[in-house]
C-alpha atoms as a PDB file:
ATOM      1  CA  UNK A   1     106.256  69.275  75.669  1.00  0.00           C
ATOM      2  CA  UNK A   2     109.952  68.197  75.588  1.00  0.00           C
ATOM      3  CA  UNK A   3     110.739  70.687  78.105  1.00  0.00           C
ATOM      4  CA  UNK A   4     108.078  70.036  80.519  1.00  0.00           C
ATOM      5  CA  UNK A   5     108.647  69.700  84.238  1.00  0.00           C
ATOM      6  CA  UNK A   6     106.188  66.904  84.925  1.00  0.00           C
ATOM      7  CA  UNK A   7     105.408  66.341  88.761  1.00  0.00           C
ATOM      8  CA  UNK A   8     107.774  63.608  90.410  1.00  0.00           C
ATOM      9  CA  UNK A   9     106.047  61.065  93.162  1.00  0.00           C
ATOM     10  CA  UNK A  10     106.382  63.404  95.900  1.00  0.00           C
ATOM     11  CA  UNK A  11     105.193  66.391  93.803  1.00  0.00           C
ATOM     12  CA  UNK A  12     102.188  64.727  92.476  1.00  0.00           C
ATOM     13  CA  UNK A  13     101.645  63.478  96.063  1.00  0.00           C
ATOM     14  CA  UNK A  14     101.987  66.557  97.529  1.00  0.00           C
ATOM     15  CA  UNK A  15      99.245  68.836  94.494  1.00  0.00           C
ATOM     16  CA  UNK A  16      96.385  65.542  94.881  1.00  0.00           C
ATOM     17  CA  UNK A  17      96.654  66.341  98.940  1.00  0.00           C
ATOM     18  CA  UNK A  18      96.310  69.116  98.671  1.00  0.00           C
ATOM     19  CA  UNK A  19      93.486  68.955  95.846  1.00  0.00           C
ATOM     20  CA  UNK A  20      91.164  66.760  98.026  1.00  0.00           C
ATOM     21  CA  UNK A  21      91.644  68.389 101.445  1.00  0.00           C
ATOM     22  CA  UNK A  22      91.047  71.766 100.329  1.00  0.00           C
ATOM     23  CA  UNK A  23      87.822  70.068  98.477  1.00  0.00           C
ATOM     24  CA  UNK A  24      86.283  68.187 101.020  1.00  0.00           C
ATOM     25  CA  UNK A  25      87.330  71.794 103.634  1.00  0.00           C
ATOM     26  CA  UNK A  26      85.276  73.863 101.275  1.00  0.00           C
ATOM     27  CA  UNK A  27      82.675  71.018 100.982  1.00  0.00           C
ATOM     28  CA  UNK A  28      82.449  70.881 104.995  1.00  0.00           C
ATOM     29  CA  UNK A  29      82.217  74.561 105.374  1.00  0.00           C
ATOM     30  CA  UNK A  30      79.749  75.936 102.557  1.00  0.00           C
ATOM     31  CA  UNK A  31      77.123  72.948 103.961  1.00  0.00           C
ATOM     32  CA  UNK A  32      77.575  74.361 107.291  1.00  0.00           C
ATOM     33  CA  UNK A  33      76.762  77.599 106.047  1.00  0.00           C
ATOM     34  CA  UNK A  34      74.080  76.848 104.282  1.00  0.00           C
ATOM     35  CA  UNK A  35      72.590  74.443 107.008  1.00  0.00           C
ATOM     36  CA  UNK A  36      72.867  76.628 109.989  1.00  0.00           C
ATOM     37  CA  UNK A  37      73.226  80.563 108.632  1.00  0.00           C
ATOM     38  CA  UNK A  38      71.492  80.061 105.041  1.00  0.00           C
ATOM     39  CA  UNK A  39      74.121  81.334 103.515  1.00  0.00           C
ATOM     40  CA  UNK A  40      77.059  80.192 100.591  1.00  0.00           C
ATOM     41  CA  UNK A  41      80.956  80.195 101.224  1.00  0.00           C
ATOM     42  CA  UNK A  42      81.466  83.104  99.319  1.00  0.00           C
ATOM     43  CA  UNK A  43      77.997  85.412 100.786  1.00  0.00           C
ATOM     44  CA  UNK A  44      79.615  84.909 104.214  1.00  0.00           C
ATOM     45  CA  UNK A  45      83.166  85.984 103.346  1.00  0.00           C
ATOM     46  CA  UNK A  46      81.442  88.956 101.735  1.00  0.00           C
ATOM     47  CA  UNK A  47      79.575  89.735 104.939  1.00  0.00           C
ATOM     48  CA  UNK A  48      82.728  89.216 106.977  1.00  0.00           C
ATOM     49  CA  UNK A  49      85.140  92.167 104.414  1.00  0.00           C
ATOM     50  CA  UNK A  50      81.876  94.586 104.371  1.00  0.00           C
ATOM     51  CA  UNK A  51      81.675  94.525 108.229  1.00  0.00           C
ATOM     52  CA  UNK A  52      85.609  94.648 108.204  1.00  0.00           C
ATOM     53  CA  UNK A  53      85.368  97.712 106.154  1.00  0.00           C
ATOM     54  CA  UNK A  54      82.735  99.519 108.561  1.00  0.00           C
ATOM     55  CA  UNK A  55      80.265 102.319 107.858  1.00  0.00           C
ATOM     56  CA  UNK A  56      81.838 103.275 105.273  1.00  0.00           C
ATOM     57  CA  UNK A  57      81.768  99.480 103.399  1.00  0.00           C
ATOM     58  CA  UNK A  58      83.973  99.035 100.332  1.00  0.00           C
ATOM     59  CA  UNK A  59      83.646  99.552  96.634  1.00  0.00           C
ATOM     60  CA  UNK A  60      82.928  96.608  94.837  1.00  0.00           C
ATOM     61  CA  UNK A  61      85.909  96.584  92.422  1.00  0.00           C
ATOM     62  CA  UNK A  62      87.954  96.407  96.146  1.00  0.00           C
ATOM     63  CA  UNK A  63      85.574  94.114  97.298  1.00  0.00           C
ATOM     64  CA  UNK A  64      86.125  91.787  94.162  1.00  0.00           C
ATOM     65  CA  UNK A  65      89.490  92.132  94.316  1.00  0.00           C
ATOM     66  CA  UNK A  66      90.182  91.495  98.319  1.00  0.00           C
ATOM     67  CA  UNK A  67      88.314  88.072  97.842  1.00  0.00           C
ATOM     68  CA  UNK A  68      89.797  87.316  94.637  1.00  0.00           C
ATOM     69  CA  UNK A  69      86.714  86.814  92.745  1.00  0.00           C
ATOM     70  CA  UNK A  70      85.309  88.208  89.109  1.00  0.00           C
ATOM     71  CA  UNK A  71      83.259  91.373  89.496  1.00  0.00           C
ATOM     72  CA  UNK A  72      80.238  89.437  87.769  1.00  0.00           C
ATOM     73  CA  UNK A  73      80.317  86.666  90.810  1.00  0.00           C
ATOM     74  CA  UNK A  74      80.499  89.254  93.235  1.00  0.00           C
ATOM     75  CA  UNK A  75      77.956  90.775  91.764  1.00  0.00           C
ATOM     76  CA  UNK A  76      75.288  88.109  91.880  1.00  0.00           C
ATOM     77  CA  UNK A  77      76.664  87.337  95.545  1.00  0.00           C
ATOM     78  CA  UNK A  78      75.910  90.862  96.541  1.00  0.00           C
ATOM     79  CA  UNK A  79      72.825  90.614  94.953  1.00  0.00           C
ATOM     80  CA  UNK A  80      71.695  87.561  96.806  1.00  0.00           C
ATOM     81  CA  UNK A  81      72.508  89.632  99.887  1.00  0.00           C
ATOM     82  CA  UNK A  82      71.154  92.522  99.088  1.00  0.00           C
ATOM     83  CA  UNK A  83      67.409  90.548  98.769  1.00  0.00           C
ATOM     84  CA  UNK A  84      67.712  89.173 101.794  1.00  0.00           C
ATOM     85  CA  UNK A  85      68.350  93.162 103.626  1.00  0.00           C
ATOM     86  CA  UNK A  86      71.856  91.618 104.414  1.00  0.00           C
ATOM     87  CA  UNK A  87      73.833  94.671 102.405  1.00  0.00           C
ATOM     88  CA  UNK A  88      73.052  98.009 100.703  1.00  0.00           C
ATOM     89  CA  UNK A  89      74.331  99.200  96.915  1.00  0.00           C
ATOM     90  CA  UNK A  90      75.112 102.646  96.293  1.00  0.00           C
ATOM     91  CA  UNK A  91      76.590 105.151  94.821  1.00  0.00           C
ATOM     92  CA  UNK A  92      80.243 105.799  95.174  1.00  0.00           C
ATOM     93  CA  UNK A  93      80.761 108.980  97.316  1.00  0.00           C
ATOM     94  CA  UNK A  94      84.434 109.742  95.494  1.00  0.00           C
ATOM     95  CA  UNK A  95      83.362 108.321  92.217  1.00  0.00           C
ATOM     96  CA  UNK A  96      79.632 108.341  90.517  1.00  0.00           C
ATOM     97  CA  UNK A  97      80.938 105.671  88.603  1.00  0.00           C
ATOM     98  CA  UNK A  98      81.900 103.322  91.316  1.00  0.00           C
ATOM     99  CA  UNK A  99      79.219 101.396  93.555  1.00  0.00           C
ATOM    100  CA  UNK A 100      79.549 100.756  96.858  1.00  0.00           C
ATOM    101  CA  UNK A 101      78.714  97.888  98.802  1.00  0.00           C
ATOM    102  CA  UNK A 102      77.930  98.000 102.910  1.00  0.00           C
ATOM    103  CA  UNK A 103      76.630  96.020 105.306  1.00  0.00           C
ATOM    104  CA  UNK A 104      73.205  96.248 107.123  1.00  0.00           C
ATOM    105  CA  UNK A 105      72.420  96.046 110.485  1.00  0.00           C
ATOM    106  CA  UNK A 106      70.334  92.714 109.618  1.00  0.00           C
ATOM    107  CA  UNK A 107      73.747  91.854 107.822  1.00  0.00           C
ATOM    108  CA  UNK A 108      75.986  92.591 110.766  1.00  0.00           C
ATOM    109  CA  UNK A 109      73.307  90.152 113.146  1.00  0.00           C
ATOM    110  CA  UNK A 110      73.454  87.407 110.246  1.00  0.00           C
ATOM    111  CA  UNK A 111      77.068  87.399 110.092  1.00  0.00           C
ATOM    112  CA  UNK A 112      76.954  87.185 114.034  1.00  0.00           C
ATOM    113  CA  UNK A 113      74.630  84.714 114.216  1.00  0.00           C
ATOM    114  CA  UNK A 114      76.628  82.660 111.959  1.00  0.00           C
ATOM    115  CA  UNK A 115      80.143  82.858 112.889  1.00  0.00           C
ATOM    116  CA  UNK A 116      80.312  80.528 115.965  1.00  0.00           C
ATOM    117  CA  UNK A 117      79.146  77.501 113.963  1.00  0.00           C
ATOM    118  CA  UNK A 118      81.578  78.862 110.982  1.00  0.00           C
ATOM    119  CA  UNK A 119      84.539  78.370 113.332  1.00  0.00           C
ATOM    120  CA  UNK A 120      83.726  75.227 114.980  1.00  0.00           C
ATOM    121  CA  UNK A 121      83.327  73.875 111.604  1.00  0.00           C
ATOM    122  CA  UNK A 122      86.729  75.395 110.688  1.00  0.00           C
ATOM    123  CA  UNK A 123      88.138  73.995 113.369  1.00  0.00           C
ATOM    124  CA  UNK A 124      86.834  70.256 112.936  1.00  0.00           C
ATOM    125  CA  UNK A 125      87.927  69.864 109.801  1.00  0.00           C
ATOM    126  CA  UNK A 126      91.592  71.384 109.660  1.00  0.00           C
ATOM    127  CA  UNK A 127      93.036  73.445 112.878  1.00  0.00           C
ATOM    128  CA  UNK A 128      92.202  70.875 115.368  1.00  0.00           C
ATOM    129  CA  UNK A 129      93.215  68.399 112.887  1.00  0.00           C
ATOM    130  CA  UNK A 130      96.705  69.789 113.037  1.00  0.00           C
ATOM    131  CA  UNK A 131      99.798  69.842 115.729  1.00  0.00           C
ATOM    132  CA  UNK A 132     101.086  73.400 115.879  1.00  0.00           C
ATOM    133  CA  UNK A 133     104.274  72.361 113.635  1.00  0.00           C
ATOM    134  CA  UNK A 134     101.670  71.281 110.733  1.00  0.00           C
ATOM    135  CA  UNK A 135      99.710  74.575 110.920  1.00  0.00           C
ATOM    136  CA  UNK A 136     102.493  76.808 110.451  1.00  0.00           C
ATOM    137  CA  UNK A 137     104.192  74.548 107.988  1.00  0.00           C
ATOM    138  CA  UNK A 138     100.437  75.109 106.319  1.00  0.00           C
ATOM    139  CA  UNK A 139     100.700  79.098 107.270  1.00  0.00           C
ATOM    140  CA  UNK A 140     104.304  79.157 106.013  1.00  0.00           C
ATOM    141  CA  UNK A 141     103.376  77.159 102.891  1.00  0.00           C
ATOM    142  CA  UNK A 142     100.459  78.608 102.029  1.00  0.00           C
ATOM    143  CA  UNK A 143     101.779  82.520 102.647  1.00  0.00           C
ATOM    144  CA  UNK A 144     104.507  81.561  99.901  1.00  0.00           C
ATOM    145  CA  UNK A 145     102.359  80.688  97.804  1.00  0.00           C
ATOM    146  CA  UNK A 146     100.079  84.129  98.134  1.00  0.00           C
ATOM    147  CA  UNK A 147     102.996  86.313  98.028  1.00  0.00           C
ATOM    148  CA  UNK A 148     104.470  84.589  94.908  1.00  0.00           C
ATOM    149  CA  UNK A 149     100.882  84.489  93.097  1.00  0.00           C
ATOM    150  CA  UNK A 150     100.062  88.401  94.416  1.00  0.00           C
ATOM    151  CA  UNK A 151     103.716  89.138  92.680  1.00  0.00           C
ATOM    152  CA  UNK A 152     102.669  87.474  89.223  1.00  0.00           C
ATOM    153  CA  UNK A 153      99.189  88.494  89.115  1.00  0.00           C
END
């Protein structure tokens, strides 16, 4: 621990910001979800890649991976979904060992359904909350961060 780079004021000022607005964001946004569309954070950001991906959906190792998630989480996400007639599970065309996820019609008019409430929460509690300086210092920031953390991982 002699070597360790502990956090100066600005530093540790800077990670508990950071800490408690991307808390209470994800707080404000999964109870919108659930309140309005009946569905969690991470069930809508599914819906949102599988409709991205089109007829065709996506497999779920790609799936996992694009939302940076563990395959057993996705799984019991999907799952969820998949009860509801939201998505479909199948068979891999290119791979019988692969499954595929896609989305369902039904899935396609929840995801509609839910997405202008979605952004006006969004926007309430960060974009409007921010000058256009402070979002792309937050844009610039943030995409640093990704690229360095996509490089190590």
């Amino acid at each position: 621990m002699a070597n360790t780079r502990w956090l100066d004021d600005d530093e540790m000022a800077a990670w508990t910001s950071f800490l408690e607005a991307t808390h209470r964001v994800f707080r404000e946004v999964e109870a919108q979800l659930r309140d309005e569309a009946g569905l969690s954070h991470p069930q809508y950001e599914v819906l949102i890649k599988l409709h991205g991906a089109g007829a065709d959906g996506l497999r779920m190792t790609e799936l996992a991976t694009s939302l940076i998630t563990s395959k057993s989480g996705l799984t019991y996400q999907v799952g969820q979904l998949e009860k509801r007639g939201l998505v479909t599970r199948g068979a891999c065309p290119t791979d019988t060992r692969g499954v595929t996820a896609r989305i369902t019609p039904a899935g396609s008019e929840a995801l509609r359904a839910a997405a202008p409430g979605h952004v006006e929460r969004v926007r309430s509690v960060l974009i409007d909350l921010l000058d256009r300086e402070q979002l792309t210092a937050v844009t610039d920031a943030m995409t640093s961060v990704n690229t360095r953390l996509r490089e190590d991982g």
